[in-house]
C-alpha atoms as a PDB file:
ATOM      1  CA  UNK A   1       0.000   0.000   0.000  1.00  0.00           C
ATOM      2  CA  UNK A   2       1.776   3.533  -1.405  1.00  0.00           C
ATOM      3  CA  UNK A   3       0.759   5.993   0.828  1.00  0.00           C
ATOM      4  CA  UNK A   4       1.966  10.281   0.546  1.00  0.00           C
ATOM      5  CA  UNK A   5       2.650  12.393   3.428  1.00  0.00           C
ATOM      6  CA  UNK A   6       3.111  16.278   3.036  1.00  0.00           C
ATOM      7  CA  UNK A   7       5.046  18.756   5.272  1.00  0.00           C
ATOM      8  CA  UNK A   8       4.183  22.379   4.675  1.00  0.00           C
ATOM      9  CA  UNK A   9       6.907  24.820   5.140  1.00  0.00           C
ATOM     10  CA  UNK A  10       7.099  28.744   4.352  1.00  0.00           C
ATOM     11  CA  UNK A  11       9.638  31.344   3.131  1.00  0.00           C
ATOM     12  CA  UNK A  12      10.272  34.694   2.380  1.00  0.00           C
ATOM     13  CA  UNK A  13      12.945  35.900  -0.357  1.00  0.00           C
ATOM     14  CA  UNK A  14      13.489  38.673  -3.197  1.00  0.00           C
ATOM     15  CA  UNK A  15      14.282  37.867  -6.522  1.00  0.00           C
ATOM     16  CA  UNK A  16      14.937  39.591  -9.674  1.00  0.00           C
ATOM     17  CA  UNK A  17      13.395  37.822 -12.898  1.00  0.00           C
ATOM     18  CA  UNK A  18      16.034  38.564 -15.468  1.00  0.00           C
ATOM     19  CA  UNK A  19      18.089  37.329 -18.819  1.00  0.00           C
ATOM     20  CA  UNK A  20      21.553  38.988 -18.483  1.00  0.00           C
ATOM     21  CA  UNK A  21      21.554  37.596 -22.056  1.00  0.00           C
ATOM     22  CA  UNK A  22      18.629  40.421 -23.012  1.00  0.00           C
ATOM     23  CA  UNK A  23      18.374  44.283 -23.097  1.00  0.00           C
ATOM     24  CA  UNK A  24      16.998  45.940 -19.886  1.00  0.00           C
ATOM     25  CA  UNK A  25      13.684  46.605 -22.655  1.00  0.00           C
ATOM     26  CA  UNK A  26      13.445  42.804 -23.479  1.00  0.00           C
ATOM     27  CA  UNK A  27      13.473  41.665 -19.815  1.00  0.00           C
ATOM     28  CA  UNK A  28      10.854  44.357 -19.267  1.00  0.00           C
ATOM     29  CA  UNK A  29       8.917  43.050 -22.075  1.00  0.00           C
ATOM     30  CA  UNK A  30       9.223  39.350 -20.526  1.00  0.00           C
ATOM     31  CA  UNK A  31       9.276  39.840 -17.183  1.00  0.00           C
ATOM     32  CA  UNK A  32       7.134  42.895 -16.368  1.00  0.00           C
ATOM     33  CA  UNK A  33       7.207  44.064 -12.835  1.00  0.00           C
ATOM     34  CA  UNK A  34       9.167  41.257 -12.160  1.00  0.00           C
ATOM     35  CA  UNK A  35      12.616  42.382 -14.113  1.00  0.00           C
ATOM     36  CA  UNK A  36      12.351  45.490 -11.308  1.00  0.00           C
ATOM     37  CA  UNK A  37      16.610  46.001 -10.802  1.00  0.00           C
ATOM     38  CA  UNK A  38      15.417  46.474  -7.253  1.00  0.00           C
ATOM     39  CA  UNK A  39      13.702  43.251  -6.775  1.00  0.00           C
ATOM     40  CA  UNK A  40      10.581  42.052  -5.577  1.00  0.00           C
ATOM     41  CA  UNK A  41      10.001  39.452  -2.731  1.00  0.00           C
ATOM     42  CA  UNK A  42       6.947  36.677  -2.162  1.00  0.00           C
ATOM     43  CA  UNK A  43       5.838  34.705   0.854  1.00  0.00           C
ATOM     44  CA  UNK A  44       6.355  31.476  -0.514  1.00  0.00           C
ATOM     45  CA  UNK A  45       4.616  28.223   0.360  1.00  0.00           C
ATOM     46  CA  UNK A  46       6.122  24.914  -0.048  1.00  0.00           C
ATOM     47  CA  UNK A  47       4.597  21.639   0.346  1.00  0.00           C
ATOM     48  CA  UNK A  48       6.562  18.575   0.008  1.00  0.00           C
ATOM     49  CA  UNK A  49       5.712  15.535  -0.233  1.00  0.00           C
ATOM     50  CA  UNK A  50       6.850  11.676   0.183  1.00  0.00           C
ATOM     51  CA  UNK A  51       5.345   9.041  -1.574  1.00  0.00           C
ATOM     52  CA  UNK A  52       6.461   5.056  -0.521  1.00  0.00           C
ATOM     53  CA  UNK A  53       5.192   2.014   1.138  1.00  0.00           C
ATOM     54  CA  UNK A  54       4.085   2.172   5.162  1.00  0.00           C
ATOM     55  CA  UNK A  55       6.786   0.406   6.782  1.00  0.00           C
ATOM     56  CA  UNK A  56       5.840  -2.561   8.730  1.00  0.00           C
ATOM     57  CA  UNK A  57       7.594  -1.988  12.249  1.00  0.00           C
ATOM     58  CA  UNK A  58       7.202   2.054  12.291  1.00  0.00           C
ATOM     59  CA  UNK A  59       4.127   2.476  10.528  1.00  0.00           C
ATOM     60  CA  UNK A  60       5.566   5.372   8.689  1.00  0.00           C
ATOM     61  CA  UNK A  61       6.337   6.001   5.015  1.00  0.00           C
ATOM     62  CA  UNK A  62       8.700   8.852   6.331  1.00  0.00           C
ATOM     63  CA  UNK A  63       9.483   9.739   9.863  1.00  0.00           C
ATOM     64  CA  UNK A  64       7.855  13.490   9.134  1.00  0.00           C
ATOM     65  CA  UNK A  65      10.700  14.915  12.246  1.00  0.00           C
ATOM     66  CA  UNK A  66      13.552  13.881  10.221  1.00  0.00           C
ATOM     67  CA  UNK A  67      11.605  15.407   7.014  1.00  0.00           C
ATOM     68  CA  UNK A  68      10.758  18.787   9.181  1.00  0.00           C
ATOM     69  CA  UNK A  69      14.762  18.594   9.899  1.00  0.00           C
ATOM     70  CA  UNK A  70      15.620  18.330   6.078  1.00  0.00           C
ATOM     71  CA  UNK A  71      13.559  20.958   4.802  1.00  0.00           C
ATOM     72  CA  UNK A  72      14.833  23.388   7.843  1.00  0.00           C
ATOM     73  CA  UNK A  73      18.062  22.817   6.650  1.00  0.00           C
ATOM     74  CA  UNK A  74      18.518  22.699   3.221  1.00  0.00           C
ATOM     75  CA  UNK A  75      15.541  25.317   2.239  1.00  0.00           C
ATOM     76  CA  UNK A  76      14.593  27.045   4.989  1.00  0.00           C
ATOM     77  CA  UNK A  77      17.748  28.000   6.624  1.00  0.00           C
ATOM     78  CA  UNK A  78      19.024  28.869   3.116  1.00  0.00           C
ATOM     79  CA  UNK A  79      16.754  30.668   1.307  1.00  0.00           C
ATOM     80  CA  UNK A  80      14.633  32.677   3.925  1.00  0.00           C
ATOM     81  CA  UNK A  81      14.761  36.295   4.300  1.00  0.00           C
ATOM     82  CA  UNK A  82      17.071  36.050   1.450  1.00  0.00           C
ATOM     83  CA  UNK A  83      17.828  37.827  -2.173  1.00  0.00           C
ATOM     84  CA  UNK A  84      17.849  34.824  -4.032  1.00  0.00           C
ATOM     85  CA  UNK A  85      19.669  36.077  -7.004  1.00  0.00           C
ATOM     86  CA  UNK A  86      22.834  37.398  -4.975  1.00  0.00           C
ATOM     87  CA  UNK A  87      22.702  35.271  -2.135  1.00  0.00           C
ATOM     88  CA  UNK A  88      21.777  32.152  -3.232  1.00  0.00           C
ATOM     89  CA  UNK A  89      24.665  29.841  -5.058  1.00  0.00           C
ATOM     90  CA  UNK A  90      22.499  28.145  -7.362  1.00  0.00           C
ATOM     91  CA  UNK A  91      20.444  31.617  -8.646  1.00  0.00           C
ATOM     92  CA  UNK A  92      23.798  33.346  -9.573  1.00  0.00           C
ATOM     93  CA  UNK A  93      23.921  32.021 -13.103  1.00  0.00           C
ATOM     94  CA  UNK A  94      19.918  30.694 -13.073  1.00  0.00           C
ATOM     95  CA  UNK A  95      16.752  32.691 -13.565  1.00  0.00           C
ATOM     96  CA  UNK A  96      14.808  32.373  -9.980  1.00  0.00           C
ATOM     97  CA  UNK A  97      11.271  31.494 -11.193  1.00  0.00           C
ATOM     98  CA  UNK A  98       8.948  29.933  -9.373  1.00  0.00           C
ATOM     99  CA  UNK A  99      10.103  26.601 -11.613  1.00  0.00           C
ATOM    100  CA  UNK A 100      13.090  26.943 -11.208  1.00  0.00           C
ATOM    101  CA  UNK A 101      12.853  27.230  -7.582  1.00  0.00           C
ATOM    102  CA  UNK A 102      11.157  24.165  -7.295  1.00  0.00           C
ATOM    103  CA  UNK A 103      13.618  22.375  -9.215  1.00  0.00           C
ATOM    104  CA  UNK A 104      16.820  23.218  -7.090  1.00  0.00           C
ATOM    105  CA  UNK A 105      14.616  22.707  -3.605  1.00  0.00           C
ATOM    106  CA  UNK A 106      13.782  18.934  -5.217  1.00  0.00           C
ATOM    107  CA  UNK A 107      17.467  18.682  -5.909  1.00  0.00           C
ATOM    108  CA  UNK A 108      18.444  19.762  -2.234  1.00  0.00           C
ATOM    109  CA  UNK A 109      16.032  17.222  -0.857  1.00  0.00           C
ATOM    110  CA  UNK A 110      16.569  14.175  -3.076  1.00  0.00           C
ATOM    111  CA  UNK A 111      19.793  12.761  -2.393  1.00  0.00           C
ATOM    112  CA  UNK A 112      18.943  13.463   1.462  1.00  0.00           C
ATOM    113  CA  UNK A 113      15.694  10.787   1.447  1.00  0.00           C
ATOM    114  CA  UNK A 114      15.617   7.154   0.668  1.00  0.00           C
ATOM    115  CA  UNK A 115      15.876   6.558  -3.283  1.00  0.00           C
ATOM    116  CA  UNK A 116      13.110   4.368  -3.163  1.00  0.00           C
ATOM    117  CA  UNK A 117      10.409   7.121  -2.134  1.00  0.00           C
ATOM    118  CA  UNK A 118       8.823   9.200  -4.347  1.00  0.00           C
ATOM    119  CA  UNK A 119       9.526  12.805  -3.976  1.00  0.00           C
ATOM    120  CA  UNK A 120       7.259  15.887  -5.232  1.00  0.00           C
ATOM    121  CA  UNK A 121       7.550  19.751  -4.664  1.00  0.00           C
ATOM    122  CA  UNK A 122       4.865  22.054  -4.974  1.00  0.00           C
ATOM    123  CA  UNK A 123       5.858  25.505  -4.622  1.00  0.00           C
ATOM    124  CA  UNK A 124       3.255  28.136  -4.357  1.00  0.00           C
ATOM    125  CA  UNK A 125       4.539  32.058  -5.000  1.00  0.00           C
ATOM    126  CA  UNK A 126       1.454  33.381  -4.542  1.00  0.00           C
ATOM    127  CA  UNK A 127      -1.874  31.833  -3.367  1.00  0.00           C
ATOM    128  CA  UNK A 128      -3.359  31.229  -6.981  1.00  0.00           C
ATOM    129  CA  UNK A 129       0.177  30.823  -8.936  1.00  0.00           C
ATOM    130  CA  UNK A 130       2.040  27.535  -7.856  1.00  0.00           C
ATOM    131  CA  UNK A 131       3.968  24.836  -9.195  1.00  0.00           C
ATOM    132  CA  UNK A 132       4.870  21.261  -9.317  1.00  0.00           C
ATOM    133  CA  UNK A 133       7.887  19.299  -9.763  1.00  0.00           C
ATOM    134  CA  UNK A 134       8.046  15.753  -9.842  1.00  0.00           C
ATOM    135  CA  UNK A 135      11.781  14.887 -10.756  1.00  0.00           C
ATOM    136  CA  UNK A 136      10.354  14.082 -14.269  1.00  0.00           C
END
C-alpha cells in the first residue's frame, strides 16, 4: 500500500526575474514588474511531499521529524529572508522562477531521502500561482 505524506513549510525571499543575455527593454517586455533592478520578494509556500510504502515496524512512510529537519536545513535555513539572485549559489547564473525554484529545492532534498520514495515539490509564490515538480 503507497501511501503520501506532506510537510508544509514557508519562506520569504526577493528575486529579480532577469536574462543577463537580453536588453533591460526585453526583460521588461518578458518579465514585467518582475525584471524590477530592485527586486521584488513573495511569501512562498512549499509543500513537500513523500510518496512510498508504510513500513511494517514504524508504521511510517517517512518519519515526518527527520523530514521537518531536512527541509529546515537545506531550504529554509538557506533561502529565507534572502535575495535569491545574490545570495543564493544556485540563482547566480539561473533565472529564480517559481520553476526553477522548485527544481533546485527537489534537488536539495533528493539525495537526502531514501531513493526508493517518491519525492514531489509544490511551490506556491502566490496563493493562486504555484507549481509542481516531480523529478520528471
Amino acid at each position: 500500500m503507497r501511501v503520501t505524506v506532506n510537510r508544509r513549510a514557508h519562506f520569504n525571499s526577493a528575486h529579480r526575474l532577469y536574462n543577463c543575455e537580453w536588453s533591460d527593454a526585453r526583460n521588461s517586455e518578458v518579465f514585467g514588474k518582475c525584471a524590477n533592478p530592485n527586486f521584488h520578494g513573495h511569501n512562498y509556500e512549499l509543500v513537500v511531499s513523500v510518496t512510498g510504502e508504510i513500513h511494517p515496524e514504524t508504521g511510517f512512510v517517512m518519519d515526518m521529524k527527520i523530514l521537518k529537519d531536512l527541509i529546515r536545513k537545506e531550504i529554509e535555513d538557506q533561502f529565507d529572508h534572502k535575495n535569491l539572485n545574490e545570495e543564493v549559489q544556485e540563482f547566480k547564473t539561473l533565472n529564480p522562477t517559481a520553476e526553477n525554484i522548485s527544481v533546485v529545492i527537489w534537488n536539495k532534498l533528493r539525495n537526502k531521502i531514501d531513493p526508493k520514495l517518491d519525492l514531489s515539490v509544490t511551490l506556491y509564490e502566490t496563493p493562486r500561482n504555484f507549481v509542481i515538480y516531480t523529478g520528471n
